[in-house]
C-alpha atoms as a PDB file:
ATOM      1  CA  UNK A   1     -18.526  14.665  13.803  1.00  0.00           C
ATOM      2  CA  UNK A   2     -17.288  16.412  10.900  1.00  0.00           C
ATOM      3  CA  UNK A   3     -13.329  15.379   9.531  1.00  0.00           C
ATOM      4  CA  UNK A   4     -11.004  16.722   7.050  1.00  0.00           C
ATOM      5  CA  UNK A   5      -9.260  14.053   5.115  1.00  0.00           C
ATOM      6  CA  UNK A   6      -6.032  15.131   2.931  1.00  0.00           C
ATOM      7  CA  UNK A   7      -5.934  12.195   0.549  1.00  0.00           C
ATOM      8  CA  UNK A   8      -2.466  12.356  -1.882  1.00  0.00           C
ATOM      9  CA  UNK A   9      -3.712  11.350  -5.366  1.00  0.00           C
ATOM     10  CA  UNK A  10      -1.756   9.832  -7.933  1.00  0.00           C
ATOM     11  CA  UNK A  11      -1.878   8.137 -11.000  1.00  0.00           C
ATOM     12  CA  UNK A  12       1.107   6.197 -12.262  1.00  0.00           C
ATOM     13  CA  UNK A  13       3.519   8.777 -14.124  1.00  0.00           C
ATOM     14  CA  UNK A  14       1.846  11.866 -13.072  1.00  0.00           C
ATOM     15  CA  UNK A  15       3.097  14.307 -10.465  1.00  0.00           C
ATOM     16  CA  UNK A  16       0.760  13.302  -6.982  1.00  0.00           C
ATOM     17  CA  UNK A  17      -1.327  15.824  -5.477  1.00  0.00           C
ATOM     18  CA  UNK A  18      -3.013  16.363  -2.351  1.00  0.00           C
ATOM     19  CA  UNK A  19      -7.319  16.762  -2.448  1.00  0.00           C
ATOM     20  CA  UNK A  20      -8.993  17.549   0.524  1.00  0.00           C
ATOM     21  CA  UNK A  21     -12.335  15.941   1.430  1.00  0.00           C
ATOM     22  CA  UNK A  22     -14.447  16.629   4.343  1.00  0.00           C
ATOM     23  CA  UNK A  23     -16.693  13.955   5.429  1.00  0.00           C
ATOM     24  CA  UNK A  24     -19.612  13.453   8.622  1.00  0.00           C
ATOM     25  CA  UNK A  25     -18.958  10.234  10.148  1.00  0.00           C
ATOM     26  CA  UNK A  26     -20.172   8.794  13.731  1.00  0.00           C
ATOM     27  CA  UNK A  27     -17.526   8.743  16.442  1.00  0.00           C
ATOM     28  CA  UNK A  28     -15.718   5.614  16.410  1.00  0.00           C
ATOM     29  CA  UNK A  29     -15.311   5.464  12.905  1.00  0.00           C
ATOM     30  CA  UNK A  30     -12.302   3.726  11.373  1.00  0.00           C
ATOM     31  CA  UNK A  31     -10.024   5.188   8.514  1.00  0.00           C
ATOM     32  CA  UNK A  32     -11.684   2.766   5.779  1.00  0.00           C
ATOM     33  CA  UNK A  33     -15.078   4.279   6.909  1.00  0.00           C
ATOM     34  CA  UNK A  34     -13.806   7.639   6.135  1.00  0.00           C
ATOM     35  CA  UNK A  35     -12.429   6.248   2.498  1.00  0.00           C
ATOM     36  CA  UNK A  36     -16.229   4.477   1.847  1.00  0.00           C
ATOM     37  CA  UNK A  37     -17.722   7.846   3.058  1.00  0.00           C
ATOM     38  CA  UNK A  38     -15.264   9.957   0.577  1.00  0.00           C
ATOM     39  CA  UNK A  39     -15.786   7.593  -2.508  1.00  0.00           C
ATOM     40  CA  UNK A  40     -19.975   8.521  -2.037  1.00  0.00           C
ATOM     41  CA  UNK A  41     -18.585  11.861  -3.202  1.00  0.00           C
ATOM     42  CA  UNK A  42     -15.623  11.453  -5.249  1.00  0.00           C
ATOM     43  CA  UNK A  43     -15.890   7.481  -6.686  1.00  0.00           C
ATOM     44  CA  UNK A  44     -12.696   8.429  -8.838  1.00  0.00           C
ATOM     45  CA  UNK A  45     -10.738   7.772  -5.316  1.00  0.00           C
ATOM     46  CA  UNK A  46      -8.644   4.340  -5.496  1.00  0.00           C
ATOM     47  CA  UNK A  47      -8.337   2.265  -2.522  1.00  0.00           C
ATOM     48  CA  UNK A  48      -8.387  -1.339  -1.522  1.00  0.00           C
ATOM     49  CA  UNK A  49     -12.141  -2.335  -1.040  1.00  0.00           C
ATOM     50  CA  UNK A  50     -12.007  -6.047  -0.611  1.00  0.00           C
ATOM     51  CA  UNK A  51     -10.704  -6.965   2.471  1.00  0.00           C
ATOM     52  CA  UNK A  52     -11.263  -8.962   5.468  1.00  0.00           C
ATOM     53  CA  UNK A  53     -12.070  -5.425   7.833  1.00  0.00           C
ATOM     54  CA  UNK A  54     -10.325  -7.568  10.483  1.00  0.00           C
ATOM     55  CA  UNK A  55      -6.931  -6.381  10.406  1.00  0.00           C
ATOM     56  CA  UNK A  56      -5.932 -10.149   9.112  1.00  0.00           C
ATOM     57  CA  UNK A  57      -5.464  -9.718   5.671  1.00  0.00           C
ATOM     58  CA  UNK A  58      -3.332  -6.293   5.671  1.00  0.00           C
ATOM     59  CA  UNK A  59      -5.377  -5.649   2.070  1.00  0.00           C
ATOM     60  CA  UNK A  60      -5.811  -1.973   3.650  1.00  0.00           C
ATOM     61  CA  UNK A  61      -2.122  -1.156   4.924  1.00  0.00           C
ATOM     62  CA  UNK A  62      -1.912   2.518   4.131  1.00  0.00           C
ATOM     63  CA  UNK A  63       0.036   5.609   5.486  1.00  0.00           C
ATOM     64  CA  UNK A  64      -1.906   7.295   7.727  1.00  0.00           C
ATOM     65  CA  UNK A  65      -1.092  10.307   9.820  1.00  0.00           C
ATOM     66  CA  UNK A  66       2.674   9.318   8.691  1.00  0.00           C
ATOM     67  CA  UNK A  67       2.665   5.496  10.107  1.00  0.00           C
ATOM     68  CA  UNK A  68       2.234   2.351   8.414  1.00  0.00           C
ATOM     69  CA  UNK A  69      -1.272   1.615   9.631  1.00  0.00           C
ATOM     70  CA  UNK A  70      -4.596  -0.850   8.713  1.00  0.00           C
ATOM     71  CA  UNK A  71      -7.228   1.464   8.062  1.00  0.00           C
ATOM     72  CA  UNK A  72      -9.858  -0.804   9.163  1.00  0.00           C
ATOM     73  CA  UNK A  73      -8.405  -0.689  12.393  1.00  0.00           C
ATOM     74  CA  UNK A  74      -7.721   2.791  12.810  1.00  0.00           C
ATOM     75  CA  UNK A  75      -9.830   4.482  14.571  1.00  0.00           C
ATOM     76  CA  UNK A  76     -10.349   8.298  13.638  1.00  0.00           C
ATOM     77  CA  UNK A  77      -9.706  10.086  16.864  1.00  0.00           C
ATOM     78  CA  UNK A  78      -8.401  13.497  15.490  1.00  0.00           C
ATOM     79  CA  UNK A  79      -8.881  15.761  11.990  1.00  0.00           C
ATOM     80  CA  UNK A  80      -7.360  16.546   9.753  1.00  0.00           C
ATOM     81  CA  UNK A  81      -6.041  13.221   8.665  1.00  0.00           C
ATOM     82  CA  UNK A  82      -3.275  12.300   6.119  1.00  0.00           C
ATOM     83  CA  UNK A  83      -3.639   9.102   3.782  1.00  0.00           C
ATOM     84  CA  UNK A  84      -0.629   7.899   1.423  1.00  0.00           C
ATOM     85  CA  UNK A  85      -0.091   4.864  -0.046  1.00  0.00           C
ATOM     86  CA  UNK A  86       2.589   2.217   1.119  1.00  0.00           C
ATOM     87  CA  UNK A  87       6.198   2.905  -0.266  1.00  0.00           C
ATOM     88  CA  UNK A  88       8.191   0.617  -1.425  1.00  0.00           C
ATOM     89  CA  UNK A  89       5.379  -1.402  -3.654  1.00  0.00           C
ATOM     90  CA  UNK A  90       4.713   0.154  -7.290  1.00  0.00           C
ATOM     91  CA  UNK A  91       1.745   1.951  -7.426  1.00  0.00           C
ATOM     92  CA  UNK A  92      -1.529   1.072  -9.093  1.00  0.00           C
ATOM     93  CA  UNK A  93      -2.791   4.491  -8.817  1.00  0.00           C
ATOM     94  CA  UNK A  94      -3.748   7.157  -5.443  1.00  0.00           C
ATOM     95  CA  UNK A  95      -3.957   4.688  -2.119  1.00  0.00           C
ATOM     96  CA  UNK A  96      -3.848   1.032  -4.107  1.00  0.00           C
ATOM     97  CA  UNK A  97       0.024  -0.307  -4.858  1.00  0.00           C
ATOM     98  CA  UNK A  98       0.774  -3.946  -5.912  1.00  0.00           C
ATOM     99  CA  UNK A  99       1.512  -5.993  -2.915  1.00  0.00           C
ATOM    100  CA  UNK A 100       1.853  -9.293  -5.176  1.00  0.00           C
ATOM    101  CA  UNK A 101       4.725  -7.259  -7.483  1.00  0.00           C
ATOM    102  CA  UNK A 102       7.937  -7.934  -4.789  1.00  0.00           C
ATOM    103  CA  UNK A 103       7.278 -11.617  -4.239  1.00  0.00           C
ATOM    104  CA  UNK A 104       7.509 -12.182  -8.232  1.00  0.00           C
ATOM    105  CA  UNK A 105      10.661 -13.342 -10.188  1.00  0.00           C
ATOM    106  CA  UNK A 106      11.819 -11.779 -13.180  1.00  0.00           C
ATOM    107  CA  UNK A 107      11.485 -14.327 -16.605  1.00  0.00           C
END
């Protein structure tokens, strides 16, 4: 099945913008499949790509579809559909933000 994936893409400091990437992926596919199938054509995409793929670790906690999701466990079930990073953590740049930033103290 062919999905449309609208992917906001930022680096730190510049304005974000939304690309649009259609992908063929097998039905039952998860989110992070989609992202692995979208970096074959466009390896500038940032996202988290070591993980447990287990929903354990939360390494791929994204915004999809406009809820905090894990997109290893998300299961694609409808196009097109919306990935953001998490707000609230300073971004590293398009899908990736630093987790590890909020539990550090200031020297």
């Amino acid at each position: 099945m062919k999905v449309e994936c609208r992917v906001l893409r930022q680096n730190p400091g510049e304005p974000p913008r939304w690309v649009n990437h259609q992908v063929e992926i097998q039905e039952g596919s998860t989110v992070l499949m989609v992202l692995h199938r979208i970096a074959r054509q466009d390896p500038s995409l940032a996202f988290t790509t070591h993980h447990c793929k287990l929903g354990i670790c939360g390494g791929c906690l994204m915004v999809i579809d406009g809820q905090r999701k894990l997109a290893c466990r998300t299961v694609v079930r409808s196009s097109p559909i919306r990935l953001e990073p998490l707000s609230g953590f300073p971004l590293i740049k398009d899908l990736v933000v630093d987790f590890l930033s909020l539990g550090k103290k200031s020297e």
